[in-house]
Protein backbone atom coordinates (compact mmCIF):
# COMPACT_ATOMS: atom_id res chain seq x y z
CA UNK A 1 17.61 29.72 8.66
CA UNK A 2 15.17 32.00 6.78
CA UNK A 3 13.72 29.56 3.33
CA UNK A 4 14.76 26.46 4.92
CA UNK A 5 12.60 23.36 6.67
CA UNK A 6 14.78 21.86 9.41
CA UNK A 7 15.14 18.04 10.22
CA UNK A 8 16.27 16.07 12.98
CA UNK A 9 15.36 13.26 15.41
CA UNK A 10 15.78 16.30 18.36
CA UNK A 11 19.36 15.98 19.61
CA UNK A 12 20.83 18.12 16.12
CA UNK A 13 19.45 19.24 12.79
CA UNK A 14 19.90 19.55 9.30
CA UNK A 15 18.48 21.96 7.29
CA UNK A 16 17.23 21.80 3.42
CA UNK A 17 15.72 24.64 1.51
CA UNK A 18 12.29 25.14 0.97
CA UNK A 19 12.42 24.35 -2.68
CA UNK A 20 14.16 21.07 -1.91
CA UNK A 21 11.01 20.42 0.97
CA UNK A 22 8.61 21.62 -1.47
CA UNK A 23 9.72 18.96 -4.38
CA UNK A 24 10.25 16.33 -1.52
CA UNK A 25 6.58 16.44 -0.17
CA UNK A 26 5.54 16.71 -3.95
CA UNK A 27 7.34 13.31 -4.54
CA UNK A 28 6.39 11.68 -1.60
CA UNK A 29 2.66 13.04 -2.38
CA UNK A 30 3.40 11.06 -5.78
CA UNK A 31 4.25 8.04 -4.15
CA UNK A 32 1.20 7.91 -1.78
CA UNK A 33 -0.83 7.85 -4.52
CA UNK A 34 0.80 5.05 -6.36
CA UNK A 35 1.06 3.01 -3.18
CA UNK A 36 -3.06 3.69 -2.99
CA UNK A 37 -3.50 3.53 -6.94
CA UNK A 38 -5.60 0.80 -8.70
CA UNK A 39 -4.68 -0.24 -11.44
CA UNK A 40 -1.39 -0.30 -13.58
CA UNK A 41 0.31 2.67 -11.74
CA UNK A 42 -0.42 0.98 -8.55
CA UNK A 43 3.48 0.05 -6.85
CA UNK A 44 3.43 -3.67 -6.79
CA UNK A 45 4.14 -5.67 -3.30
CA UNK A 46 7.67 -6.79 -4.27
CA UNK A 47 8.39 -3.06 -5.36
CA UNK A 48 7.14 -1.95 -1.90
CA UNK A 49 9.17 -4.93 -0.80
CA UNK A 50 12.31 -3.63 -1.96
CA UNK A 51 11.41 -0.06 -1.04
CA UNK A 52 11.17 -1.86 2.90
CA UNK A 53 14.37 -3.23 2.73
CA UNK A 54 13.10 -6.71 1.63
CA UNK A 55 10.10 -7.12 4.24
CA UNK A 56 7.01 -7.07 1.45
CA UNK A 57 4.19 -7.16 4.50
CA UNK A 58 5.30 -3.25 5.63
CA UNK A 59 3.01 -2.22 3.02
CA UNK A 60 0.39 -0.51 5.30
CA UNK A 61 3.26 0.77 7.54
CA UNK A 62 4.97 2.55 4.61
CA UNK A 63 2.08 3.94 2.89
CA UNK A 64 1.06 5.65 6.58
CA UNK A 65 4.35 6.81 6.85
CA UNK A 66 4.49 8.25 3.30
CA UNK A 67 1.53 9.75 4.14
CA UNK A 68 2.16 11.23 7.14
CA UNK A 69 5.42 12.74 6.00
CA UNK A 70 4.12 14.09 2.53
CA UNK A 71 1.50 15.50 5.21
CA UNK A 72 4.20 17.32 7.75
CA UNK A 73 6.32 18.76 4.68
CA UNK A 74 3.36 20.24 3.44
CA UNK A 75 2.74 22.14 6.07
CA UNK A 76 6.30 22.61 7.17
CA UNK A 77 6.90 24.52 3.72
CA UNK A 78 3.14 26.34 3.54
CA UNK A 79 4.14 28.26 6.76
């Protein structure tokens, strides 16, 4: 679908629209950066906690993933 970034684990797909991918790697861009931040912005561990489902030592694993998907919608939606 022309505008749209598609999604899905390979077996089906969902699409969204490229403004919706654009804001999404924006905000996950934004949270990447408070995950990394020093400081008072800086997302505390039982924030992240929460954010894991409850299991506070996934920091590292959720700030690569963040990264990594701010990272692929980028250039999904620059294309």
């Amino acid at each position: 679908m022309p505008g749209s970034t598609t999604l899905g684990p390979g077996h089906g797909a969902d699409a969204i629209e490229h403004p919706d991918a654009q804001r999404l790697a924006s905000v996950m861009k934004e949270l990447h950066r408070l995950l990394t931040a020093a400081g008072p912005d800086r997302i505390t561990d039982p924030q992240v906690a929460e954010l894991c489902g409850g299991e506070a030592h996934r920091r590292e694993e959720f700030t690569d993933w963040v990264d990594r998907v701010a990272h692929q919608l980028e250039k999904a939606v620059s294309r």
